[in-house]
Protein backbone atom coordinates (compact mmCIF):
# COMPACT_ATOMS: atom_id res chain seq x y z
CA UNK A 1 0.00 0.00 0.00
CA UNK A 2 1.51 3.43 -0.69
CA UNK A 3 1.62 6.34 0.90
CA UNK A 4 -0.42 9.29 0.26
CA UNK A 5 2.95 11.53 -0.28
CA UNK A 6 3.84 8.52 -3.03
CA UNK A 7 0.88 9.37 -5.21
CA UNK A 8 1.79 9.70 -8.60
CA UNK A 9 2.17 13.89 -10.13
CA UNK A 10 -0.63 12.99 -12.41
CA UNK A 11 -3.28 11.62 -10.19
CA UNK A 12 -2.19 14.29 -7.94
CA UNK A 13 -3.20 16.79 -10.60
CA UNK A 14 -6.22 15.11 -11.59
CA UNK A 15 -7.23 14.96 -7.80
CA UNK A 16 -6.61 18.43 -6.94
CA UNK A 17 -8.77 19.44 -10.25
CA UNK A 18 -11.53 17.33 -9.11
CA UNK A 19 -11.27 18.87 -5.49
CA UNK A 20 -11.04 22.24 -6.86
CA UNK A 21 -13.95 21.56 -9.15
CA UNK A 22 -16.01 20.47 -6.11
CA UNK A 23 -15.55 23.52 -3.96
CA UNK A 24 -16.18 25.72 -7.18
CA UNK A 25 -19.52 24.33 -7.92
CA UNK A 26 -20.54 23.71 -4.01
CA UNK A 27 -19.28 27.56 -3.96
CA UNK A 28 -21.63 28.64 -6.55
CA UNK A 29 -24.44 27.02 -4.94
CA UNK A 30 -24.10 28.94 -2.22
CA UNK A 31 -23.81 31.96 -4.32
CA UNK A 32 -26.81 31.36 -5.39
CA UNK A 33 -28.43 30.45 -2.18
CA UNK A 34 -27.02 34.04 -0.78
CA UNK A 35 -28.14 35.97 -4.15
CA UNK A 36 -31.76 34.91 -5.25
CA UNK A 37 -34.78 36.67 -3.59
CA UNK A 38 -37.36 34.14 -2.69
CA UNK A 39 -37.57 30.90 -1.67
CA UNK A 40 -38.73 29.62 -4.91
CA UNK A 41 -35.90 30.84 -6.93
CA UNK A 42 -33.07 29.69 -3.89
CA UNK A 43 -33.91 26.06 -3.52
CA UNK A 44 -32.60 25.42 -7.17
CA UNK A 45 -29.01 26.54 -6.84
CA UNK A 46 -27.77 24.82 -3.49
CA UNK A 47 -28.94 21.35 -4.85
CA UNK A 48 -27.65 21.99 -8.14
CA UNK A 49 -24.58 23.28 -7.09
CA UNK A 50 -23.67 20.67 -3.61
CA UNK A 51 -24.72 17.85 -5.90
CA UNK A 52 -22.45 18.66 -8.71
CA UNK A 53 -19.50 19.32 -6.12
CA UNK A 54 -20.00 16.41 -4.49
CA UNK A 55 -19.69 14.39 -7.47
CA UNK A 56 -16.26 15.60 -8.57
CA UNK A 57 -15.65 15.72 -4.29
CA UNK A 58 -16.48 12.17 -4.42
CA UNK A 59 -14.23 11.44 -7.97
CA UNK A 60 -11.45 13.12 -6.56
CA UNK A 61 -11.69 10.59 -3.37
CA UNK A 62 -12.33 8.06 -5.63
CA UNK A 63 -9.08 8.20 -7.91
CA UNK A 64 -7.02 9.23 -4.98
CA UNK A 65 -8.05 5.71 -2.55
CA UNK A 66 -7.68 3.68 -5.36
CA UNK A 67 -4.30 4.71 -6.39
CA UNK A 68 -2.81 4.36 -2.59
CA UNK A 69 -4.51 1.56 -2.19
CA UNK A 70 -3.82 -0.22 -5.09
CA UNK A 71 -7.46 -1.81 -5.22
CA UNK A 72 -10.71 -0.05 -6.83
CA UNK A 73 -12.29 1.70 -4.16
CA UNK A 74 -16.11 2.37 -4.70
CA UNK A 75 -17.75 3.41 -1.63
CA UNK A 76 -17.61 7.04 -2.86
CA UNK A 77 -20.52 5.45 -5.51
CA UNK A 78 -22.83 4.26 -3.24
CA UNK A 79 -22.71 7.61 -1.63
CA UNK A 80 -23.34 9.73 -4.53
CA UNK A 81 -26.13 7.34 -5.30
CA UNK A 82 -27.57 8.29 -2.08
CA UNK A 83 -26.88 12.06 -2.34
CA UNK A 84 -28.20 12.00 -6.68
CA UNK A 85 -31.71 10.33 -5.02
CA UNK A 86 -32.16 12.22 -1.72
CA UNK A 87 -31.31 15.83 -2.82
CA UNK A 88 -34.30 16.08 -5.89
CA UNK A 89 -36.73 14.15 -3.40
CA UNK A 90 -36.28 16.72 -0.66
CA UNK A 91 -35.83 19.69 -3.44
CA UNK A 92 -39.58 18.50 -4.10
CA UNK A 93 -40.69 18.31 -0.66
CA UNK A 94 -39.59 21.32 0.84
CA UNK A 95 -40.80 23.58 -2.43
CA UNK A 96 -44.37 21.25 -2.50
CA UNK A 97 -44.79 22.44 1.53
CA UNK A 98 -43.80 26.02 1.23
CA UNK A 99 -46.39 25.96 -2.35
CA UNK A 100 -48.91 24.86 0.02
CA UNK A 101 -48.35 27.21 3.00
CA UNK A 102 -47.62 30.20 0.73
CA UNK A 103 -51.25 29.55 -0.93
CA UNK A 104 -53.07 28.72 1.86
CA UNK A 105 -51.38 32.09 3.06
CA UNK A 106 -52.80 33.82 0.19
CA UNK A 107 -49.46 35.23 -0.42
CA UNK A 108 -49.20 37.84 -4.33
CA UNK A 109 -46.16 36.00 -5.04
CA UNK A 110 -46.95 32.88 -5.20
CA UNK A 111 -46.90 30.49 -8.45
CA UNK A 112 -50.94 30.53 -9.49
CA UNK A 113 -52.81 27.21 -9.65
CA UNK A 114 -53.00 25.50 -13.05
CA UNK A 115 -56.09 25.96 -15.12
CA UNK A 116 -57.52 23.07 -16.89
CA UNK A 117 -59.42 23.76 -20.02
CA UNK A 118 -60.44 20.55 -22.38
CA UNK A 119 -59.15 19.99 -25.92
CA UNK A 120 -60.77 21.81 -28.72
CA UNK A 121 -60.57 18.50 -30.33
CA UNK A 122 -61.85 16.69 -27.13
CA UNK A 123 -65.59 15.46 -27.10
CA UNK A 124 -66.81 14.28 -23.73
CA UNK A 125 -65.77 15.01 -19.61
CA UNK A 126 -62.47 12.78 -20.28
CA UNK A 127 -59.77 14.50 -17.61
CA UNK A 128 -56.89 13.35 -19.78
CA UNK A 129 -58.02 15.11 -22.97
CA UNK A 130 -57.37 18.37 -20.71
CA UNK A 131 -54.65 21.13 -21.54
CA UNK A 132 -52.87 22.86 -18.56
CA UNK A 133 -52.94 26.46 -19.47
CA UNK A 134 -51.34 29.46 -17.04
CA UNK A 135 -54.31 31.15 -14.82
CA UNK A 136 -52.21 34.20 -14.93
C-alpha cells in the first residue's frame, strides 16, 4: 500500500482538479443560495450546485483511494447514489410544503394554480383530454 505523499504527479493533478472543481460548484451554490430573492428561486441553486461538487468531491476521493490503495475503491458510488436520489426528493418536498403554505397564506407571489381547459378537439368530460394552461 503506498503512501499518500507517493501518489503519482498525475493523479495528484487530476485529484486536486476534481477537489477544486467540487468547492467551485458547491461555492456557486451557495452563491446562489445568498443571491436569489425568494424561496422559490433559492432552492434550485444549493442542490444543483452541492450535488455537482460532491460528485467531482467524491471522484477526486475516488481516484485518490484507489491509487494508494492499489485496489478499486467504490464506496464514494454508493454515496453519490444516495446524495443523486435524496437531494431532488427533498428539493420536491420542501418547495411542495412552502407551495402549500404560501397559498393557503394567500401570499401575491406565489406560483398561481394551473387551469384546466379541455381539448378543442376533445368530445366528452375525459380528464386526460385536458390542456394545462397558465391562470395568470
Amino acid at each position: 500500500m503506498m503512501q499518500p505523499t507517493d501518489l503519482p504527479a498525475w493523479a495528484e493533478v487530476v485529484v486536486a482538479l476534481f477537489v477544486l472543481a467540487g468547492a467551485g460548484l458547491t461555492l456557486i451554490g451557495a452563491l446562489g443560495l445568498v443571491r436569489l430573492r425568494t424561496f422559490y428561486e433559492r432552492v434550485h441553486a444549493p442542490t444543483l450546485g452541492t450535488t455537482l461538487g460532491i460528485g467531482c468531491l467524491l471522484l477526486a476521493s475516488m481516484l485518490f483511494f484507489t491509487v494508494t490503495q492499489a485496489r478499486p475503491v467504490l464506496h464514494e458510488v454508493l454515496i453519490g447514489v444516495f446524495i443523486s436520489l435524496t437531494t431532488p426528493v427533498s428539493l420536491m418536498l420542501l418547495a411542495r410544503a412552502a407551495l402549500y403554505r404560501d397559498r393557503r397564506e394567500h401570499l401575491s407571489d406565489v406560483p398561481p394554480l394551473p387551469v384546466y381547459v379541455p381539448d378543442e378537439a376533445a368530445s366528452g368530460g375525459d380528464v386526460s383530454d385536458r390542456k394545462i394552461v397558465d391562470a395568470g
